[in-house]
C-alpha atoms as a PDB file:
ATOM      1  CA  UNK A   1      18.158 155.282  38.477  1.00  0.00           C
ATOM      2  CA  UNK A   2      14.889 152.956  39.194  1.00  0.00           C
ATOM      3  CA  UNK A   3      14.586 152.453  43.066  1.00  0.00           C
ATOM      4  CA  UNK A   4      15.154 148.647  43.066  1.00  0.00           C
ATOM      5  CA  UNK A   5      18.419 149.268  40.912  1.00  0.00           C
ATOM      6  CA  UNK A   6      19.418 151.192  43.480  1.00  0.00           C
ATOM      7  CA  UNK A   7      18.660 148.851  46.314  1.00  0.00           C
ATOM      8  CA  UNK A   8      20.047 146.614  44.261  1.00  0.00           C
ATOM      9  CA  UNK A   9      23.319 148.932  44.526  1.00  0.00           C
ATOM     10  CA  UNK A  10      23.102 149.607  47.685  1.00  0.00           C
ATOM     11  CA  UNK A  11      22.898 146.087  48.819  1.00  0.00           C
ATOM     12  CA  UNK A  12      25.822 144.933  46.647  1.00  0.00           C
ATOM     13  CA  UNK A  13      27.978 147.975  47.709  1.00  0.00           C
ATOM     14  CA  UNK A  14      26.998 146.349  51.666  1.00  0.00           C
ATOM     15  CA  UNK A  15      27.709 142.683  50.035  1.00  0.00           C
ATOM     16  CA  UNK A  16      31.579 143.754  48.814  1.00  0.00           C
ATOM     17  CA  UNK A  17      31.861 145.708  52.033  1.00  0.00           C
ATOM     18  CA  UNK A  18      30.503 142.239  54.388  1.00  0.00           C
ATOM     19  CA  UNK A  19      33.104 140.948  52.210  1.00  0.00           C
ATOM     20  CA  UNK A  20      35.882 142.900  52.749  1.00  0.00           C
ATOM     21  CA  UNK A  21      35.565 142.579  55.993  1.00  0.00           C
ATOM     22  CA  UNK A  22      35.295 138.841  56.620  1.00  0.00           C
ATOM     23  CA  UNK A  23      38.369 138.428  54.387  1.00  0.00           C
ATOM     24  CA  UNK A  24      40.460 141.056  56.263  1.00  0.00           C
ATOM     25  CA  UNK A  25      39.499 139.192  59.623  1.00  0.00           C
ATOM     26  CA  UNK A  26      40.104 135.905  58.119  1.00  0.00           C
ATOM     27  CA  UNK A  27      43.426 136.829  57.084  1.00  0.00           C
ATOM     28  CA  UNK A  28      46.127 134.852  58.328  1.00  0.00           C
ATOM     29  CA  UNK A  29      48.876 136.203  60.483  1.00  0.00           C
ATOM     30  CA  UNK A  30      51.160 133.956  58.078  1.00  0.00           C
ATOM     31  CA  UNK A  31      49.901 136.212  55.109  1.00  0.00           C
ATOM     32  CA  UNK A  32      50.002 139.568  57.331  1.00  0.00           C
ATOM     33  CA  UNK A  33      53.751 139.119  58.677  1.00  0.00           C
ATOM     34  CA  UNK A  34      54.916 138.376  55.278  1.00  0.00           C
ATOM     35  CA  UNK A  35      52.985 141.819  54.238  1.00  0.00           C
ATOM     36  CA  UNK A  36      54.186 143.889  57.276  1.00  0.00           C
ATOM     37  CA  UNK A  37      57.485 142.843  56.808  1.00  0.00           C
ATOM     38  CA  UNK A  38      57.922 142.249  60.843  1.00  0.00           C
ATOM     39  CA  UNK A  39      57.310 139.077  63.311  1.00  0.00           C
ATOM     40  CA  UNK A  40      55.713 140.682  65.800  1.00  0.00           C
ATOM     41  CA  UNK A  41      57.488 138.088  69.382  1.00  0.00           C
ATOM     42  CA  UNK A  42      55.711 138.318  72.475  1.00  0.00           C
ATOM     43  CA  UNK A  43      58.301 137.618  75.453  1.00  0.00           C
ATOM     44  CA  UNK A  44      58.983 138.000  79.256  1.00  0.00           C
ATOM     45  CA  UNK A  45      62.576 138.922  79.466  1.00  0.00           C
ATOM     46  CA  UNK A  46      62.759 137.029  82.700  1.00  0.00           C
ATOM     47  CA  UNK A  47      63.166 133.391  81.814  1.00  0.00           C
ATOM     48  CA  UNK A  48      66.963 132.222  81.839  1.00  0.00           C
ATOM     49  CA  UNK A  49      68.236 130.902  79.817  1.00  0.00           C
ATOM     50  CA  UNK A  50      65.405 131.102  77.582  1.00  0.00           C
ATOM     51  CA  UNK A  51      64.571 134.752  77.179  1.00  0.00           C
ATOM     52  CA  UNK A  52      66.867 137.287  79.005  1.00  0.00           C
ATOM     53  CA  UNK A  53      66.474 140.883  78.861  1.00  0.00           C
ATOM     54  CA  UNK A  54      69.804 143.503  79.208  1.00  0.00           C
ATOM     55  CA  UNK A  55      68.158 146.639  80.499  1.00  0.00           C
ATOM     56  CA  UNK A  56      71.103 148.874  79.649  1.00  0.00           C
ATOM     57  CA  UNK A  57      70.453 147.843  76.052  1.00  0.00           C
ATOM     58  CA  UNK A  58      66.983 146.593  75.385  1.00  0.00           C
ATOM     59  CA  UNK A  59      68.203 143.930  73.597  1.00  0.00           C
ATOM     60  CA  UNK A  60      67.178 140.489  74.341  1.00  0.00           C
ATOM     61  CA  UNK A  61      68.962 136.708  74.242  1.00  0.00           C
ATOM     62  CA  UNK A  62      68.296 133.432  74.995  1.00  0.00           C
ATOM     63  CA  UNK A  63      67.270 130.080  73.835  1.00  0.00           C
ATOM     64  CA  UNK A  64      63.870 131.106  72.659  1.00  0.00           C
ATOM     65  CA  UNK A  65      65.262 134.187  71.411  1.00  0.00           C
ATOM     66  CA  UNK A  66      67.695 132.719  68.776  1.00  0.00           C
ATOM     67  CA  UNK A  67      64.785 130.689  67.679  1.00  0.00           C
ATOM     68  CA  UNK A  68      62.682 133.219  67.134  1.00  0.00           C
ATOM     69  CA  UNK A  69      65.102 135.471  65.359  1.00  0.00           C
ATOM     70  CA  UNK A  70      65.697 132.179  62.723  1.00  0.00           C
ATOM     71  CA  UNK A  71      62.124 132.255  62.073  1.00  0.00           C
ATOM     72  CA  UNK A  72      61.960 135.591  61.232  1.00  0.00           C
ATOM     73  CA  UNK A  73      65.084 135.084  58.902  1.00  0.00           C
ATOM     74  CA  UNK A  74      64.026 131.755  57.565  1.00  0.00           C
ATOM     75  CA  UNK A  75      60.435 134.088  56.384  1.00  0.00           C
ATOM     76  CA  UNK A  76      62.698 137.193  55.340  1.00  0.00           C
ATOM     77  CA  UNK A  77      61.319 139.644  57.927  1.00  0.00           C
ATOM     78  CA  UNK A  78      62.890 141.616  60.920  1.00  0.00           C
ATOM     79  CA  UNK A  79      61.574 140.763  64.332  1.00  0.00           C
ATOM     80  CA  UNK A  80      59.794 142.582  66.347  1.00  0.00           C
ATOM     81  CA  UNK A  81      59.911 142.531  70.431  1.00  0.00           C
ATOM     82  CA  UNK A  82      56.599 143.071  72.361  1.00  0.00           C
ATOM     83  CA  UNK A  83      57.154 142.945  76.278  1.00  0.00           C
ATOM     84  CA  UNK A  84      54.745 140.668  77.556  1.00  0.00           C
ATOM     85  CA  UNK A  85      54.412 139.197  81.574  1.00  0.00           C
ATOM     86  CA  UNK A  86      53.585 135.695  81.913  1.00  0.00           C
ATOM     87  CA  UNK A  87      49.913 136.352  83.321  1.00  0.00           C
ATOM     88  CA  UNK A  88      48.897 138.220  80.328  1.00  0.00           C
ATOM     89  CA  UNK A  89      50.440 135.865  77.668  1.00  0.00           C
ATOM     90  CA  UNK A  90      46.956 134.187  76.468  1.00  0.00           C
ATOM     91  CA  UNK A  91      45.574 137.989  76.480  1.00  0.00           C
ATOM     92  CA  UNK A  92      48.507 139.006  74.316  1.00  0.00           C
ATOM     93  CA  UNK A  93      47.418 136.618  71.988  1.00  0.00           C
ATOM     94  CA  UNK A  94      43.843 136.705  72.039  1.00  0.00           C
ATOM     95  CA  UNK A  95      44.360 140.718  71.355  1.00  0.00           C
ATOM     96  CA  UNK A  96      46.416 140.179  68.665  1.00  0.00           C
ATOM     97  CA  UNK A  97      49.640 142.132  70.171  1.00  0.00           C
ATOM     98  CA  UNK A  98      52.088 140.019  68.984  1.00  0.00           C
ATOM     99  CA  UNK A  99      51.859 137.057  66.433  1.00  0.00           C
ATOM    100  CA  UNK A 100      53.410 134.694  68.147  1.00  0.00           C
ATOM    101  CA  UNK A 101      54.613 134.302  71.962  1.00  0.00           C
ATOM    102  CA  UNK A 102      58.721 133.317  72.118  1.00  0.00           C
ATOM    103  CA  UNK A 103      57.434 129.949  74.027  1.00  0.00           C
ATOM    104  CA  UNK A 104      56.235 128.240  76.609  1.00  0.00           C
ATOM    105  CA  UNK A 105      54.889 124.778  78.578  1.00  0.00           C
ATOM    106  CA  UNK A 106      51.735 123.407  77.470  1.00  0.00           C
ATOM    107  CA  UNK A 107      49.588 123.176  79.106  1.00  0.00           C
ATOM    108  CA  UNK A 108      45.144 122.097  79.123  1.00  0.00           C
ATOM    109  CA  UNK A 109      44.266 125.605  80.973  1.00  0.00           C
ATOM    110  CA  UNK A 110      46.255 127.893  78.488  1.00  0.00           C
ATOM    111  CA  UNK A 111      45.172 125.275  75.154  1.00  0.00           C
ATOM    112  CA  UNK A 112      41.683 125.868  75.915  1.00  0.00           C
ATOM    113  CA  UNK A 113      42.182 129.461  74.322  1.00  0.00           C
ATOM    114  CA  UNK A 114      45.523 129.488  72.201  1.00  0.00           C
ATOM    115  CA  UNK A 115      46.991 127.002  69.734  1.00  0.00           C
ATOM    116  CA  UNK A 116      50.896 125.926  70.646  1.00  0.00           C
ATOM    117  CA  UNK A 117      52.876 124.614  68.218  1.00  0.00           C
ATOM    118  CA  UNK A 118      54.510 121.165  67.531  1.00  0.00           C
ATOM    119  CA  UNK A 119      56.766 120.984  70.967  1.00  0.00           C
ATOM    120  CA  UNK A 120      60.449 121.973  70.023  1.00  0.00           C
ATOM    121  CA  UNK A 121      61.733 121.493  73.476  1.00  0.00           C
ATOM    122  CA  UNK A 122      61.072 119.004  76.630  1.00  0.00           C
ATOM    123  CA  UNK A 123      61.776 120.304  79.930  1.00  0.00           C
ATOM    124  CA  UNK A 124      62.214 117.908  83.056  1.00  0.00           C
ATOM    125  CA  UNK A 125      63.918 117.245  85.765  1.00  0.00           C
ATOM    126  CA  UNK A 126      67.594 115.869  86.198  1.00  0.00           C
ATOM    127  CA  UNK A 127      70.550 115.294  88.106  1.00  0.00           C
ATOM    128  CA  UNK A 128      73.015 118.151  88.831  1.00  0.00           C
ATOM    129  CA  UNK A 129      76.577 116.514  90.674  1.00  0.00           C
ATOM    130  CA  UNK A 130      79.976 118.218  91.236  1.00  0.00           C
ATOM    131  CA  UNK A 131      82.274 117.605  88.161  1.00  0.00           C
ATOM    132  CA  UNK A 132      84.972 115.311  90.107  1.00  0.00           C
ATOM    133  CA  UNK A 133      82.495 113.065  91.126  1.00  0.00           C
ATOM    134  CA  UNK A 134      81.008 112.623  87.396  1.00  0.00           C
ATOM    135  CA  UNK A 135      82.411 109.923  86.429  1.00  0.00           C
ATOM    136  CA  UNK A 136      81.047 108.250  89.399  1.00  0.00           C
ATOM    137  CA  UNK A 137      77.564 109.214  88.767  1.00  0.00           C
ATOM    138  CA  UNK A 138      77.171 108.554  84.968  1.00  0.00           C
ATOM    139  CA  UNK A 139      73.529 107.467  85.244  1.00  0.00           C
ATOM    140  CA  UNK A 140      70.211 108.150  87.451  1.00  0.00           C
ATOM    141  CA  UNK A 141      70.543 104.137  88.752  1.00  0.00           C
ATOM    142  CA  UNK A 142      74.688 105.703  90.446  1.00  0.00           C
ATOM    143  CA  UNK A 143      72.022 108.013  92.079  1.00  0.00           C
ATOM    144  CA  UNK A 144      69.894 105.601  93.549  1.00  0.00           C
ATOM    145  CA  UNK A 145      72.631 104.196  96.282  1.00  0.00           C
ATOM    146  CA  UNK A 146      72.867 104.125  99.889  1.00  0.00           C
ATOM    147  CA  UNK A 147      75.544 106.080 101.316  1.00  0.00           C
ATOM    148  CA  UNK A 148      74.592 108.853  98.315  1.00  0.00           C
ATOM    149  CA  UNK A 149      73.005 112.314  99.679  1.00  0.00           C
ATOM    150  CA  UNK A 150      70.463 113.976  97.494  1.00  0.00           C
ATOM    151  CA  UNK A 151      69.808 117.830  98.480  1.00  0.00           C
ATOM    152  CA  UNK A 152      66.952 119.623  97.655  1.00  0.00           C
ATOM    153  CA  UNK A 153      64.602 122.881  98.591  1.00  0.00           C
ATOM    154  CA  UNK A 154      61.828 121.734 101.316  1.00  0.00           C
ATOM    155  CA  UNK A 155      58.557 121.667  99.887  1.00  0.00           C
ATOM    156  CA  UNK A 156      59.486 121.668  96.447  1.00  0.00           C
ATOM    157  CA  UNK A 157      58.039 118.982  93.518  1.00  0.00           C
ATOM    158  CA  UNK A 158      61.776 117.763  93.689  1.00  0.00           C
ATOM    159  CA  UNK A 159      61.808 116.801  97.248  1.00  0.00           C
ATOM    160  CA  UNK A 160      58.728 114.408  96.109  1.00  0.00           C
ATOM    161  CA  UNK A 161      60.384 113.451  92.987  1.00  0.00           C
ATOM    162  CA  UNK A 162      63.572 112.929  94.968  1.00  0.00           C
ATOM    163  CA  UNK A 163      62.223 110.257  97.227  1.00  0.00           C
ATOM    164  CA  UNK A 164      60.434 108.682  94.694  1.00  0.00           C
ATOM    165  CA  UNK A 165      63.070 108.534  92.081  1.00  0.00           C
ATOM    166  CA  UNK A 166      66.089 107.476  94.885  1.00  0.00           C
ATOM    167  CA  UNK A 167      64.598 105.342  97.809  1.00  0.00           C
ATOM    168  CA  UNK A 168      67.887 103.982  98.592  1.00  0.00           C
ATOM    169  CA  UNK A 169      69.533 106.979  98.742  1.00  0.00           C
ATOM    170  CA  UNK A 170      69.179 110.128 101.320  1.00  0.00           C
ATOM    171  CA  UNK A 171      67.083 112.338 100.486  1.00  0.00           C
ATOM    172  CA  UNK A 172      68.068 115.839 102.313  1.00  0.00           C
ATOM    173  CA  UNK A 173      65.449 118.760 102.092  1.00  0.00           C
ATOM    174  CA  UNK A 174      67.096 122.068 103.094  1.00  0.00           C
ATOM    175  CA  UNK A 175      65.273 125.016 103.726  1.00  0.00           C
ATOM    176  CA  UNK A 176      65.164 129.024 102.266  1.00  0.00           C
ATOM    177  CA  UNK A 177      67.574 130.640 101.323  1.00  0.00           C
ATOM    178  CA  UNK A 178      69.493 127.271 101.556  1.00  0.00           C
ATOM    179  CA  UNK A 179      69.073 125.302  98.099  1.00  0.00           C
ATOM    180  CA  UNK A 180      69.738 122.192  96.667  1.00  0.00           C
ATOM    181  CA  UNK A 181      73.052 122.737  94.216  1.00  0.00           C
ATOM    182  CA  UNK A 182      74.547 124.830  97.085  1.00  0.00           C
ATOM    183  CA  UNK A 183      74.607 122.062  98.925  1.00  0.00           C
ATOM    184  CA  UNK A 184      76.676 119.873  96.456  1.00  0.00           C
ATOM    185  CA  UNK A 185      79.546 122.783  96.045  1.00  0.00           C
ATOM    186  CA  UNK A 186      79.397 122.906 100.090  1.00  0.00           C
ATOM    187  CA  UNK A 187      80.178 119.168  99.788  1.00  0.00           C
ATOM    188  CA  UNK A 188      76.916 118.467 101.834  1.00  0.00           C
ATOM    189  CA  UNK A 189      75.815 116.351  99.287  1.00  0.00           C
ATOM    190  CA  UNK A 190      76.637 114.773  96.000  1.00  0.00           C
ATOM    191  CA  UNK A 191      73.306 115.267  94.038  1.00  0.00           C
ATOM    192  CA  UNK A 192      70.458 118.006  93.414  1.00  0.00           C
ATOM    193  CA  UNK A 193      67.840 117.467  90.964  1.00  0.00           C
ATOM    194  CA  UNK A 194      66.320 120.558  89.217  1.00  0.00           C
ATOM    195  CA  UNK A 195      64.988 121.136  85.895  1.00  0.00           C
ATOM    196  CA  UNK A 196      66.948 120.694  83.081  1.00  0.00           C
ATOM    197  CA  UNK A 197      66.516 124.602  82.157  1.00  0.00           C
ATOM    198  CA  UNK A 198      67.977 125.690  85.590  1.00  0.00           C
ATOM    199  CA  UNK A 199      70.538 122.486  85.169  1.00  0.00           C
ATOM    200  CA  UNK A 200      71.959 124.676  82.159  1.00  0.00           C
ATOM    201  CA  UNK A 201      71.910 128.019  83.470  1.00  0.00           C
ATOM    202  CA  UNK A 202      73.449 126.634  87.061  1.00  0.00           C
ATOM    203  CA  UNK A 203      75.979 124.361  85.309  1.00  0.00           C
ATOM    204  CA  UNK A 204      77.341 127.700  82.877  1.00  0.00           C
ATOM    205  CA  UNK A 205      77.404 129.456  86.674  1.00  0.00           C
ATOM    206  CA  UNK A 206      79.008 127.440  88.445  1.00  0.00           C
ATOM    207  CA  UNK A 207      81.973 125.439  86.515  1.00  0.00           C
ATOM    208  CA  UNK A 208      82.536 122.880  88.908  1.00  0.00           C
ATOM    209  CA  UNK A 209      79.069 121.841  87.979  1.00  0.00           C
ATOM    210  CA  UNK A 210      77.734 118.741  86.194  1.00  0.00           C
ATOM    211  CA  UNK A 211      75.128 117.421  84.425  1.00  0.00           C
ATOM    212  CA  UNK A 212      74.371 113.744  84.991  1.00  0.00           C
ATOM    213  CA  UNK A 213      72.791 111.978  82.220  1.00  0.00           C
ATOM    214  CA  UNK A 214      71.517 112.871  78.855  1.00  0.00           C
ATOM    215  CA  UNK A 215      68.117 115.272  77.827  1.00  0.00           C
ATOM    216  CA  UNK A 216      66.610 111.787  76.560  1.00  0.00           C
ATOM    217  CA  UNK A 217      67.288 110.681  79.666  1.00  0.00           C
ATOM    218  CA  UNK A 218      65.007 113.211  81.808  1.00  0.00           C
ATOM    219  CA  UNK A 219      62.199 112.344  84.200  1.00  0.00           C
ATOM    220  CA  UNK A 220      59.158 114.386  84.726  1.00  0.00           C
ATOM    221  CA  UNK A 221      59.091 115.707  81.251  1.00  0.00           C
ATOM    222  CA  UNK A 222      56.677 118.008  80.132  1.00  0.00           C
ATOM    223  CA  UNK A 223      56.604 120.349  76.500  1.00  0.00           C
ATOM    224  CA  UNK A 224      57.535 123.392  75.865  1.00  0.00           C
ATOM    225  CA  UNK A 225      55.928 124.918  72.231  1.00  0.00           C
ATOM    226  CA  UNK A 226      55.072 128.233  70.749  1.00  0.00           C
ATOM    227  CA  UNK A 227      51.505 129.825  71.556  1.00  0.00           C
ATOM    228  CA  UNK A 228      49.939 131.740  68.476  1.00  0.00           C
ATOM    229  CA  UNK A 229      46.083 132.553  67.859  1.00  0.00           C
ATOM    230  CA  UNK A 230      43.996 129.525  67.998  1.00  0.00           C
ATOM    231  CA  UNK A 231      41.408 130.676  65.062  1.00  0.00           C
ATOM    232  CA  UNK A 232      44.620 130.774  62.387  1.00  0.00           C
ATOM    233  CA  UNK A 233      45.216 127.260  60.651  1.00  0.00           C
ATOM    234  CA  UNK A 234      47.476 128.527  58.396  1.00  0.00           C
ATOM    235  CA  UNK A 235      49.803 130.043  60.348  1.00  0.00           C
ATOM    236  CA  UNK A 236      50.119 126.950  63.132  1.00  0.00           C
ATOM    237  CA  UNK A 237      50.692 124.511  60.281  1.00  0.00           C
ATOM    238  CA  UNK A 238      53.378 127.118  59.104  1.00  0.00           C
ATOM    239  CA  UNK A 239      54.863 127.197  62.177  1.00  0.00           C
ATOM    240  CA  UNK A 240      54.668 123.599  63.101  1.00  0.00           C
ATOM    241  CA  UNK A 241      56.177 123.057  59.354  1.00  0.00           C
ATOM    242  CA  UNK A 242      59.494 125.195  60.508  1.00  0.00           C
ATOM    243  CA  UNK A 243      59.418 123.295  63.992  1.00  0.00           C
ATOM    244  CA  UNK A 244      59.938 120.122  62.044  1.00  0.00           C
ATOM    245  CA  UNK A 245      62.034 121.021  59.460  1.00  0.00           C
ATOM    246  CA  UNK A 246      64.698 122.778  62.103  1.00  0.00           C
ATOM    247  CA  UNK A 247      63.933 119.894  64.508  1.00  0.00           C
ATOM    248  CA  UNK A 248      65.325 117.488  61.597  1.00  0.00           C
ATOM    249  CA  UNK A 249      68.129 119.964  60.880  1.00  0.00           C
ATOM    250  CA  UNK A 250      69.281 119.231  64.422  1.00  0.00           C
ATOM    251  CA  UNK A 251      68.695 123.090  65.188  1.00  0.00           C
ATOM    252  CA  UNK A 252      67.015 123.045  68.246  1.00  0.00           C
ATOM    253  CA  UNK A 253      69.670 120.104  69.738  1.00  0.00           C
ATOM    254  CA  UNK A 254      72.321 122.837  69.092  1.00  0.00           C
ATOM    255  CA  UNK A 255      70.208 125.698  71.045  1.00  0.00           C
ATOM    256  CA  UNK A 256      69.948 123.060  73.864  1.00  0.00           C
ATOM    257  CA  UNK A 257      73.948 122.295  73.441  1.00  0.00           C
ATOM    258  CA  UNK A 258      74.529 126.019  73.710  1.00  0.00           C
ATOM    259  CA  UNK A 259      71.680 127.034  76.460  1.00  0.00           C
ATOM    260  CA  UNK A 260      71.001 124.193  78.319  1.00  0.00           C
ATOM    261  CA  UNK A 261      73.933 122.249  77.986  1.00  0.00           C
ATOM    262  CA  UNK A 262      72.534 119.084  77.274  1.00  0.00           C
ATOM    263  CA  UNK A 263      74.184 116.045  75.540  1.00  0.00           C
END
């Protein structure tokens, strides 16, 4: 073979390689889970309700974790449980340990270096009030009344929000390892305020426990969505497809119905 055909070989044979390469690095993770046959879920474990682990079983439940096990059915693969910490979430990403993290708030810091999903979920803060007195405090304005008590942790964002929020009414900061709801089943005081995912988990806790208000109806909101790699197009508008179409399905209300125990 003449020496420039076999450059000309040579740099082909590189060409197909460079090739290769930048298509196997440009894949998407849309493409790759569908390939692998496995959703690869990033999560803590530690968030109730959202993501709880059993360490007897190694099995995992939650709010985030029955959506995460729909996606995986809705795209015909199993799923896949990484254990991740909430420090190294971005790095899980960025690393490309799991293809999606089970979710979380958005926020600027963390957007800077992962996509999030369309938000499926608002956390904020509301009103938490023993059951006999609920039909006494149907709304936040019931709250906002002098002669009402409103308990919660010293020091806390809802000791701020608190006064803000109720100026008529008493605002009661208790200190550690007082809190706010333990107050209202000690009769202290007929309101807390926390956010709405501790509202669920205290209210399935504690019976006697109610929820004042509607989810619609929450102050301080701020959303929760799904982190996956930023560079990946495809598989954000994939995901952000399914968030909408189970949004419209009423999905996620029913996960909040069942989790949070919002109306």
């Amino acid at each position: 073979m003449k020496p420039f055909r076999i450059l000309a070989a040579a740099l082909a044979l590189a060409g197909l390689t460079f090739v290769q390469g930048a298509q196997a690095q440009t894949k998407s993770h849309l493409q790759t889970v569908l390939e692998r046959g496995t959703l690869r879920v990033g999560t803590t474990g530690d968030f109730n309700p959202m993501s709880i682990k059993d360490p007897a079983t190694n099995t995992y439940k939650g709010f985030d974790i029955e959506a995460m096990e729909q996606l995986a059915k809705d795209m015909g693969v199993k799923v896949e449980w990484v254990p991740a910490e909430w420090a190294t979430l971005v790095a899980g990403i960025t690393s490309d340990r799991f293809d999606i993290f089970s979710g979380a708030s958005l926020n600027i810091a963390r957007a800077k270096i992962v996509a999030f999903s369309s938000p499926y979920l608002e956390a904020g803060t509301m009103p938490l009030v023993q059951k006999k007195d609920a039909a006494k405090f149907k709304t936040w304005a019931d709250i906002n009344k002098k002669g009402v008590t409103v308990a919660v942790l010293l020091g806390t964002v809802f000791e701020e929000q608190a006064k803000q929020i109720f100026p008529n009414a008493t605002v009661k900061a208790v200190e550690k390892p007082a809190n706010g709801y333990q107050e209202v089943l000690a009769g202290r005081a007929q309101v807390t305020i926390t956010s709405n995912i501790e509202a669920g988990t205290l209210a399935k806790t504690y019976p006697q426990l109610s929820i004042v208000g509607t989810s619609k109806e929450m102050r301080n909101k701020r959303p929760f969505a799904f982190p996956v790699a930023q560079n990946d197009p495809v598989w954000v508008n994939f995901v952000n497809n399914w968030v909408a179409l189970k949004t419209s399905e009423g999905f996620f209300d029913q996960l909040e119905a069942k989790w949070l125990g919002s109306k």
